[in-house]
PDB file of N, CA and C in Angstrom:
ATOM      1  N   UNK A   1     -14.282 -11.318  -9.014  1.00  0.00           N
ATOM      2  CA  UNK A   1     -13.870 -10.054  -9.591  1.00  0.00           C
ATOM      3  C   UNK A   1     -13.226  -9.160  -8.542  1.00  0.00           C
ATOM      4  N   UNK A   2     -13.279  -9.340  -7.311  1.00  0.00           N
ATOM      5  CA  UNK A   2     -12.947  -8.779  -6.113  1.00  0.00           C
ATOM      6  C   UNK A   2     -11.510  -8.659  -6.001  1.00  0.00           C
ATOM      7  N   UNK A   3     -11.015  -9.970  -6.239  1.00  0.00           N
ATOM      8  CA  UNK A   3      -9.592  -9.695  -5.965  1.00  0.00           C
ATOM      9  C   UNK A   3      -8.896  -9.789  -7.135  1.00  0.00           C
ATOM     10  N   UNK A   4      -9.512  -9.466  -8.355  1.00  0.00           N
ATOM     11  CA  UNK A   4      -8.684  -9.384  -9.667  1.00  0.00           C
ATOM     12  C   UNK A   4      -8.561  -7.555  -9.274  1.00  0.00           C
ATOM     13  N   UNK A   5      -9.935  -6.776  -9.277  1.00  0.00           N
ATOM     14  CA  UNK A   5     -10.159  -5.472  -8.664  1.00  0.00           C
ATOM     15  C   UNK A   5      -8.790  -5.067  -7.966  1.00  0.00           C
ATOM     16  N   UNK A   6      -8.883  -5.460  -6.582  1.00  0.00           N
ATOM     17  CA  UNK A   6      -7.461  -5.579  -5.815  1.00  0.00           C
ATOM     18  C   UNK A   6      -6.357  -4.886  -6.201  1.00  0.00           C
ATOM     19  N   UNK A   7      -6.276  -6.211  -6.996  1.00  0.00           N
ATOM     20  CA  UNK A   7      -5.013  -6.629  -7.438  1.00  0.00           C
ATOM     21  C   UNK A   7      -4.566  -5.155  -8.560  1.00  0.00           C
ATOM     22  N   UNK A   8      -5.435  -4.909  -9.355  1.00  0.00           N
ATOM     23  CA  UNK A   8      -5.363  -4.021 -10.251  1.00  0.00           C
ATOM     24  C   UNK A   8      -5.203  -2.338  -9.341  1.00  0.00           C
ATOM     25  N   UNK A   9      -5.605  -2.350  -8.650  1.00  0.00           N
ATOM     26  CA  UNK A   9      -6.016  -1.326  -7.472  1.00  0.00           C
ATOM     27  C   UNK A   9      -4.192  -0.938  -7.017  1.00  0.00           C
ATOM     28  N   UNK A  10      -4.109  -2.335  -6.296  1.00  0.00           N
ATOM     29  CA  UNK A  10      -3.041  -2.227  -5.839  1.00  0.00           C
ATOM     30  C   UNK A  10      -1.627  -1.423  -6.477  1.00  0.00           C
ATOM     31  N   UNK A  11      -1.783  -2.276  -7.654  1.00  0.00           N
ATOM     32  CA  UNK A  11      -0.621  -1.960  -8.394  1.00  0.00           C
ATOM     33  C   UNK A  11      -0.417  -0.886  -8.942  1.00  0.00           C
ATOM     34  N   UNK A  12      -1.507   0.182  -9.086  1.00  0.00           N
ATOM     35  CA  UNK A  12      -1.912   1.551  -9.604  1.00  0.00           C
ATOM     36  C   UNK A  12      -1.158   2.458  -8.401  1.00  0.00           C
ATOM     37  N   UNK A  13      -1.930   2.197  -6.975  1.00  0.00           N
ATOM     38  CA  UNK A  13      -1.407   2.326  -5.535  1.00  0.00           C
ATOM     39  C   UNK A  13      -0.105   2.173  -5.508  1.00  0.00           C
ATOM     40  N   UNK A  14       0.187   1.268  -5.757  1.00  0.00           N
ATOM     41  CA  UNK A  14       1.848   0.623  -5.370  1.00  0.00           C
ATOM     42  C   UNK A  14       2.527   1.898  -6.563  1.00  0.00           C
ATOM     43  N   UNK A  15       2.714   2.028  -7.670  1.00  0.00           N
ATOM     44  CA  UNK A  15       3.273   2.536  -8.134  1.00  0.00           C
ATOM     45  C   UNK A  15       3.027   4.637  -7.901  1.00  0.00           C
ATOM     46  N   UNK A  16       2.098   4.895  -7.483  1.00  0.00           N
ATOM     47  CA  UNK A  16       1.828   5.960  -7.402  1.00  0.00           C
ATOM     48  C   UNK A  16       3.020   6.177  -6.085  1.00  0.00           C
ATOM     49  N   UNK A  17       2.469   5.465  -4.641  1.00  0.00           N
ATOM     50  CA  UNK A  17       3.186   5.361  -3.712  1.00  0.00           C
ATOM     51  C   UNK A  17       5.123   5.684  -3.812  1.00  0.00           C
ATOM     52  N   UNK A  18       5.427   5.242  -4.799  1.00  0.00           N
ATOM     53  CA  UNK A  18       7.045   5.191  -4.982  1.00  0.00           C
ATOM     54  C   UNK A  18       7.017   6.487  -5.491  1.00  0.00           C
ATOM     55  N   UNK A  19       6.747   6.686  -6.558  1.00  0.00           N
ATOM     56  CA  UNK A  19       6.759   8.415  -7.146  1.00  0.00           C
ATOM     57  C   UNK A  19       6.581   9.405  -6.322  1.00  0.00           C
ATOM     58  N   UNK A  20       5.622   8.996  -5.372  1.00  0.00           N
ATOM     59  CA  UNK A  20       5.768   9.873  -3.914  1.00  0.00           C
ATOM     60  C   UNK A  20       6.420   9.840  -2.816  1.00  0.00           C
ATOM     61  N   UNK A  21       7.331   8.405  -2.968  1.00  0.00           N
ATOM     62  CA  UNK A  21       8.298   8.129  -1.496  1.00  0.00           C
ATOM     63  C   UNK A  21       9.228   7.760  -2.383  1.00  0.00           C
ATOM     64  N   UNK A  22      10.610   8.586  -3.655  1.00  0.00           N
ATOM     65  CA  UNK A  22      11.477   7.540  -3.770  1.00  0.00           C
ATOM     66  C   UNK A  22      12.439   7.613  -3.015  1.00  0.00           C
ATOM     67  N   UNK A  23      13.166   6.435  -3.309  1.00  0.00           N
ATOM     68  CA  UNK A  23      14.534   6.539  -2.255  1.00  0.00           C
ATOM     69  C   UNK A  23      15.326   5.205  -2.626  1.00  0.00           C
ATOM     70  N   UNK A  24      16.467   5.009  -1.498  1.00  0.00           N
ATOM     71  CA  UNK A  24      17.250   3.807  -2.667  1.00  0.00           C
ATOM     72  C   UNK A  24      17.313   2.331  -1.541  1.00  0.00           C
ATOM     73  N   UNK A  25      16.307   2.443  -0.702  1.00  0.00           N
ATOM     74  CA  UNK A  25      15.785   1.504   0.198  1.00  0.00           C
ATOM     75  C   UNK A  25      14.718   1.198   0.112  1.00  0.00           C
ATOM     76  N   UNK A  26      13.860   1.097  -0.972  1.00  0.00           N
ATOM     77  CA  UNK A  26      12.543   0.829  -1.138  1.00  0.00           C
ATOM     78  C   UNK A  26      12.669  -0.483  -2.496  1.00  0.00           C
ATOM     79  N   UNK A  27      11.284  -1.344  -2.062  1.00  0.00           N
ATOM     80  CA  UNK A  27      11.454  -2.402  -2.836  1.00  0.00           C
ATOM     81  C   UNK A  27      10.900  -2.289  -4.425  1.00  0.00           C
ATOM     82  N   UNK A  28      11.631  -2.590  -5.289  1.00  0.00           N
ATOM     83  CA  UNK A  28      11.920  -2.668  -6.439  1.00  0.00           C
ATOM     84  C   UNK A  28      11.282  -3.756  -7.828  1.00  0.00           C
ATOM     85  N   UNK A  29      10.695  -3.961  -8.991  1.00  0.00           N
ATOM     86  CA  UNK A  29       9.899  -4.562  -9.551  1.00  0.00           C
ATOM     87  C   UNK A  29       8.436  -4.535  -9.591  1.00  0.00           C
ATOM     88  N   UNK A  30       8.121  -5.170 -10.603  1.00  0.00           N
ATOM     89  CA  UNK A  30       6.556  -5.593 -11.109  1.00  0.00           C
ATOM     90  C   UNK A  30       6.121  -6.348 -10.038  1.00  0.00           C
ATOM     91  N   UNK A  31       6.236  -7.060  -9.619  1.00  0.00           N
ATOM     92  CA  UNK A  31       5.830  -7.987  -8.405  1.00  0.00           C
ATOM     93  C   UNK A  31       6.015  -7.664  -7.115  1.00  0.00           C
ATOM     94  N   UNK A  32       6.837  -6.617  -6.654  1.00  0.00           N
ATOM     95  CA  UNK A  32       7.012  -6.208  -5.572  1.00  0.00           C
ATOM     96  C   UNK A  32       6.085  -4.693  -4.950  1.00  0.00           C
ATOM     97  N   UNK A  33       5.950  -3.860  -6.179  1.00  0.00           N
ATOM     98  CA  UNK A  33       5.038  -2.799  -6.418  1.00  0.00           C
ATOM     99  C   UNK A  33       3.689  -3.136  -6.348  1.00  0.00           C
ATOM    100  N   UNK A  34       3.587  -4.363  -6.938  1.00  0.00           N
ATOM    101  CA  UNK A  34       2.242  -5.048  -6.723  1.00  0.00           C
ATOM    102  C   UNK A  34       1.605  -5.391  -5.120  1.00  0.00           C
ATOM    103  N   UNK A  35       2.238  -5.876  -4.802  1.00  0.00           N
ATOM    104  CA  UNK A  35       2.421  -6.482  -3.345  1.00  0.00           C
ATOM    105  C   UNK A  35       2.357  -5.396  -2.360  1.00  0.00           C
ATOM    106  N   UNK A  36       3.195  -4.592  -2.835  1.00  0.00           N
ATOM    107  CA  UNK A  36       3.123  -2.899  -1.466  1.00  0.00           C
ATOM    108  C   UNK A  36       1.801  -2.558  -2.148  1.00  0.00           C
ATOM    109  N   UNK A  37       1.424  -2.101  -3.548  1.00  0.00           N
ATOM    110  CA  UNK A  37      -0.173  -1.724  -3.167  1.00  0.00           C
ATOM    111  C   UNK A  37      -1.373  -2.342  -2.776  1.00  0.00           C
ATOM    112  N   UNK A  38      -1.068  -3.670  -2.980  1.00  0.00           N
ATOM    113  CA  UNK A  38      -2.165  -4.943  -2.167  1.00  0.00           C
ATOM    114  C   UNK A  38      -2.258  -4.832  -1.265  1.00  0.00           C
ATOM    115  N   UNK A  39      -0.810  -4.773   0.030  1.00  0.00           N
ATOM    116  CA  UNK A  39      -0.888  -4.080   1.208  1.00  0.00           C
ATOM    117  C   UNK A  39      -1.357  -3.345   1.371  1.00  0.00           C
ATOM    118  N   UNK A  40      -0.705  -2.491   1.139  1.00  0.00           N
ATOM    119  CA  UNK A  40      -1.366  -0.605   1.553  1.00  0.00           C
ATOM    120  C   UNK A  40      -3.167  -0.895   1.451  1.00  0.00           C
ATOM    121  N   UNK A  41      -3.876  -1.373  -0.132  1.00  0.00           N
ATOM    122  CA  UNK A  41      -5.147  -1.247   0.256  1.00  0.00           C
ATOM    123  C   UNK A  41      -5.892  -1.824   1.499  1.00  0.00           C
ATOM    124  N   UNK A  42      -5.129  -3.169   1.736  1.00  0.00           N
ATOM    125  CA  UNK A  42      -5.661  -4.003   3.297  1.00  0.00           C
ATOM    126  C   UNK A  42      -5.378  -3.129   4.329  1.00  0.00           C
ATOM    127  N   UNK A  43      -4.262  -2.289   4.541  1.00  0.00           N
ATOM    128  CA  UNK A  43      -4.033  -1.620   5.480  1.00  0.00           C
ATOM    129  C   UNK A  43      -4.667  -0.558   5.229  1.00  0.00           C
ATOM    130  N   UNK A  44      -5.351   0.026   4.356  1.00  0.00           N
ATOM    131  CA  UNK A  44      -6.087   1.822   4.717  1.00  0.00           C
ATOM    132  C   UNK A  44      -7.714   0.675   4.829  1.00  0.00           C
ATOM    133  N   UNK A  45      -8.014  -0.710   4.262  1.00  0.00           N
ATOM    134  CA  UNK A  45      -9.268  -0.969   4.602  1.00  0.00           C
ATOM    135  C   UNK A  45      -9.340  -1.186   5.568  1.00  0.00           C
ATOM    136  N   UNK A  46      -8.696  -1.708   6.401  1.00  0.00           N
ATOM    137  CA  UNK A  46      -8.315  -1.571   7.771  1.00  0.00           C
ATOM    138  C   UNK A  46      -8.599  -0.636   8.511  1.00  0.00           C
ATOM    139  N   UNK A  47      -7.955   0.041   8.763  1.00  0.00           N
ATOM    140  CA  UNK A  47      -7.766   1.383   9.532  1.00  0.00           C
ATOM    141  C   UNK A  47      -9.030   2.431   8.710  1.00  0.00           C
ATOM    142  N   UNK A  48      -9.796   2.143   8.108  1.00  0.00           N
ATOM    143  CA  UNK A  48     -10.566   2.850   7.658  1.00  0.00           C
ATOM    144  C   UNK A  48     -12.378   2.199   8.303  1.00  0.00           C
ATOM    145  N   UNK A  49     -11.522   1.215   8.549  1.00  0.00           N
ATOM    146  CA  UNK A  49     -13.330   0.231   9.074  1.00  0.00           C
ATOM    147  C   UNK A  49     -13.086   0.363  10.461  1.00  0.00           C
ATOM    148  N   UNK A  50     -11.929   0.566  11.106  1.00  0.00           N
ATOM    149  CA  UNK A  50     -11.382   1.173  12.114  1.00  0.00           C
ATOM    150  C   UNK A  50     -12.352   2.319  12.711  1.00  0.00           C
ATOM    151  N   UNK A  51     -11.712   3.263  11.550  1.00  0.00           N
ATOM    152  CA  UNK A  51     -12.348   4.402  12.132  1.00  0.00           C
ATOM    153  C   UNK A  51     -13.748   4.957  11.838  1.00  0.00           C
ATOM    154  N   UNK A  52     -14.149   3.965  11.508  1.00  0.00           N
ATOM    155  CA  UNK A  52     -15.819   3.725  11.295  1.00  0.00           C
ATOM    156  C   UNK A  52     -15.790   4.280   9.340  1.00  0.00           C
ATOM    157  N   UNK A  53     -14.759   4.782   8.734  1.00  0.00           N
ATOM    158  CA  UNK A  53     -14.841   5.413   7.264  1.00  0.00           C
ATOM    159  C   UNK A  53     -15.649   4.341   6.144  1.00  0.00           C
ATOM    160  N   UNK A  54     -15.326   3.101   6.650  1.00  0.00           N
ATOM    161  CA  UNK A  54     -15.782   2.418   5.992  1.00  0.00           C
ATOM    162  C   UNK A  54     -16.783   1.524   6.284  1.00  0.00           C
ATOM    163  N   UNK A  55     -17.553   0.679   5.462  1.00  0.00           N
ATOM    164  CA  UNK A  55     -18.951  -0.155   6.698  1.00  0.00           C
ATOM    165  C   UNK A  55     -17.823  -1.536   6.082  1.00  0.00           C
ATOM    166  N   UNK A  56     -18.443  -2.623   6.965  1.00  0.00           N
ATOM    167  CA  UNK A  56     -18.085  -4.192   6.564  1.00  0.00           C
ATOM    168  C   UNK A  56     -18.110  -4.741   5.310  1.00  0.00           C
ATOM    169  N   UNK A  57     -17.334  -5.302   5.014  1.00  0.00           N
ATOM    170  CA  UNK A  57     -16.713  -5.375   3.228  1.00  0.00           C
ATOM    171  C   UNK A  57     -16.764  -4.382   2.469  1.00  0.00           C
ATOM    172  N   UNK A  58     -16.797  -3.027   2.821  1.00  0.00           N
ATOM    173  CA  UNK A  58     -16.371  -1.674   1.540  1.00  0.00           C
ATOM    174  C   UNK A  58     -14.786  -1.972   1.656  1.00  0.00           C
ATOM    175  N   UNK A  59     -14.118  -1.663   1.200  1.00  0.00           N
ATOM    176  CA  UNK A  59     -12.939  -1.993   0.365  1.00  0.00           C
ATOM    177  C   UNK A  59     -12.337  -0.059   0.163  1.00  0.00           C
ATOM    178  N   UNK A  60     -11.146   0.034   0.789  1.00  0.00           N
ATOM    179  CA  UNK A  60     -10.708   1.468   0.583  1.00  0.00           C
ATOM    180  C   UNK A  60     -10.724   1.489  -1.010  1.00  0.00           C
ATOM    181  N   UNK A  61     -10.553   2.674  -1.356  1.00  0.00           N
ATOM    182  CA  UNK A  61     -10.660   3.069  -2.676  1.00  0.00           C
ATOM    183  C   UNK A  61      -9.630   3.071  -3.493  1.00  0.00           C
ATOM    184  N   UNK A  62      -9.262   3.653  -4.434  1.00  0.00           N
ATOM    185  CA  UNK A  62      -7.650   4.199  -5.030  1.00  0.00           C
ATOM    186  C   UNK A  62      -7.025   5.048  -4.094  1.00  0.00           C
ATOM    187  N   UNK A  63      -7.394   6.097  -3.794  1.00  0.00           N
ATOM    188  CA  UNK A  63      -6.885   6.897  -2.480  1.00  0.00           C
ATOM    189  C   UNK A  63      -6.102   6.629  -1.638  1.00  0.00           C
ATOM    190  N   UNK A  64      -7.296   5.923  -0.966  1.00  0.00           N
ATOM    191  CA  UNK A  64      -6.883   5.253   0.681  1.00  0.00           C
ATOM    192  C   UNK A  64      -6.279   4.302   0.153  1.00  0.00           C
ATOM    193  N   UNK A  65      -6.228   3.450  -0.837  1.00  0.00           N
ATOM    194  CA  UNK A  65      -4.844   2.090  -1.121  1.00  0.00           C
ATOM    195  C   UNK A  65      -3.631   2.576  -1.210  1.00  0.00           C
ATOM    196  N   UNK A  66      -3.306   4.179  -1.820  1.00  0.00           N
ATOM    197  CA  UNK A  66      -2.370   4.562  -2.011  1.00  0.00           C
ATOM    198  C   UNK A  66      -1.765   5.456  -0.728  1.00  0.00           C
ATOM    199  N   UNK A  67      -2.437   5.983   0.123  1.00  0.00           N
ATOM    200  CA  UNK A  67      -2.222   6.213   1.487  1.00  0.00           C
ATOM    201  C   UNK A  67      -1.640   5.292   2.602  1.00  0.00           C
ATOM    202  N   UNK A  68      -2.205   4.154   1.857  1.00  0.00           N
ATOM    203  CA  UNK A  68      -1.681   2.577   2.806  1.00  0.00           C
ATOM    204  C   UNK A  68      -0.685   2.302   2.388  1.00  0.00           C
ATOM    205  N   UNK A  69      -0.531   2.223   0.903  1.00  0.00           N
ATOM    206  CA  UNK A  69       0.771   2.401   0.051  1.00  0.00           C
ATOM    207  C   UNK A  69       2.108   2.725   0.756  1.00  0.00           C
ATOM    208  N   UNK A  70       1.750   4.286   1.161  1.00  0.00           N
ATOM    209  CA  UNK A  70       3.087   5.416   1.729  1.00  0.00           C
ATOM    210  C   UNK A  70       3.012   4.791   3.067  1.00  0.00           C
ATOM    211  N   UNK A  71       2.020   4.156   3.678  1.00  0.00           N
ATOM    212  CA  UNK A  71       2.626   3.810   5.233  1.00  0.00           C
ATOM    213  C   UNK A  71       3.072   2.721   5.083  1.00  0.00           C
ATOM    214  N   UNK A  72       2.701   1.564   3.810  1.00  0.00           N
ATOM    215  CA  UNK A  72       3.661   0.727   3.656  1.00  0.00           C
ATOM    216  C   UNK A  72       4.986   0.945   3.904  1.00  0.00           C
ATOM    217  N   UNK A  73       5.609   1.597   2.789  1.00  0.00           N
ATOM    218  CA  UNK A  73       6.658   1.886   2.296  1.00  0.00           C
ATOM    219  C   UNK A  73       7.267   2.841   2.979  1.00  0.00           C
ATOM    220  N   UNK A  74       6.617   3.356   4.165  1.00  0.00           N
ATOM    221  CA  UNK A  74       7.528   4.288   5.080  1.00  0.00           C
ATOM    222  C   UNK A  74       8.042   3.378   6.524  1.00  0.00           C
ATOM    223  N   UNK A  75       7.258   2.126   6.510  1.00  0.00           N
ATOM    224  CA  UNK A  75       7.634   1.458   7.494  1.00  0.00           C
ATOM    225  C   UNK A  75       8.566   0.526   6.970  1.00  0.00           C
ATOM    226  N   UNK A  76       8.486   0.166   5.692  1.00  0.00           N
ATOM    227  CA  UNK A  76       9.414  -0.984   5.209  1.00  0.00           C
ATOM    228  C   UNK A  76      10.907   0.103   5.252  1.00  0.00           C
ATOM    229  N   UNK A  77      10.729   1.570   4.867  1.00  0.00           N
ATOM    230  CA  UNK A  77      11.827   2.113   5.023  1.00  0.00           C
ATOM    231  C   UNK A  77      12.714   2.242   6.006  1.00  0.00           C
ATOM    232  N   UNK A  78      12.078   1.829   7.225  1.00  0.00           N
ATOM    233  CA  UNK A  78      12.215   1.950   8.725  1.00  0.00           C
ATOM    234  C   UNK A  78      13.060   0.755   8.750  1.00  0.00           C
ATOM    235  N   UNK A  79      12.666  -0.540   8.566  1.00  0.00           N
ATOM    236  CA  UNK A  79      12.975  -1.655   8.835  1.00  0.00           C
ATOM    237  C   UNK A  79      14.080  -2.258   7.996  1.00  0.00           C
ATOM    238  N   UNK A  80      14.408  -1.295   6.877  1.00  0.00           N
ATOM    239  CA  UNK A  80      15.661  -1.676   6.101  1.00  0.00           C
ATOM    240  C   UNK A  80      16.900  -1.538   6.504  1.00  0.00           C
ATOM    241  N   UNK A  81      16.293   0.359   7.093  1.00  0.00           N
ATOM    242  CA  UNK A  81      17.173   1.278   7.326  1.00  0.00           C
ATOM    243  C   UNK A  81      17.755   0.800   8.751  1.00  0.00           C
ATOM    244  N   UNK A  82      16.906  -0.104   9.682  1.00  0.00           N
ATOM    245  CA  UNK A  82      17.567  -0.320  11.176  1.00  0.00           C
ATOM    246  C   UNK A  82      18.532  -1.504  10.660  1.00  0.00           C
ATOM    247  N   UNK A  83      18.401  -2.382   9.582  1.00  0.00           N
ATOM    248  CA  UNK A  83      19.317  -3.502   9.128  1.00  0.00           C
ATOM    249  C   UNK A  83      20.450  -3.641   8.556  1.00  0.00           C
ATOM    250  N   UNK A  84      20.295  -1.909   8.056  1.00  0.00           N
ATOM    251  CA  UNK A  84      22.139  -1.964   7.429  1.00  0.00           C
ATOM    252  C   UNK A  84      22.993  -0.834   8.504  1.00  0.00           C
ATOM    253  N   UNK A  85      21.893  -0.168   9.365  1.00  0.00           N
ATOM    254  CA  UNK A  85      22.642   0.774  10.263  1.00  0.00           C
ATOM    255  C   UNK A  85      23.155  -0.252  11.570  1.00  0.00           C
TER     256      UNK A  85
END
């Protein structure tokens, strides 16, 4: 149920994330929105067990997935933007 959770997590994340970062260098679709909020949650669980926020296997929340979300998607913005400049 963990990574159906996720998965559902993510994609809530992923789409919140764009409504808050749009732009016309950011990745696009059902499957791709999915994927940036799957990220983002590994990356705020991350950086959240990091900074002690979280204990071993807590899992960031909706929040923090969608916080991971925007640093997704602000670094993928980075890395587009150095490829067509």
């Amino acid at each position: 149920m963990g990574i159906i959770w996720t998965i559902i997590i993510g994609f809530i994340a992923g789409v919140i994330a764009k409504f808050i970062m749009p732009g016309n260098n950011e990745p696009s679709g059902f499957i791709m929105t999915t994927i940036l909020g799957i990220v983002g949650a590994f990356v705020a669980s991350y950086l959240g067990r990091a900074l002690g926020w979280y204990s071993p296997g807590e899992g960031a929340g909706l929040i923090g997935a969608v916080v991971g979300a925007i640093i997704v998607l602000f670094v993928y913005g980075l890395i587009t933007s150095r490829r067509t400049a």
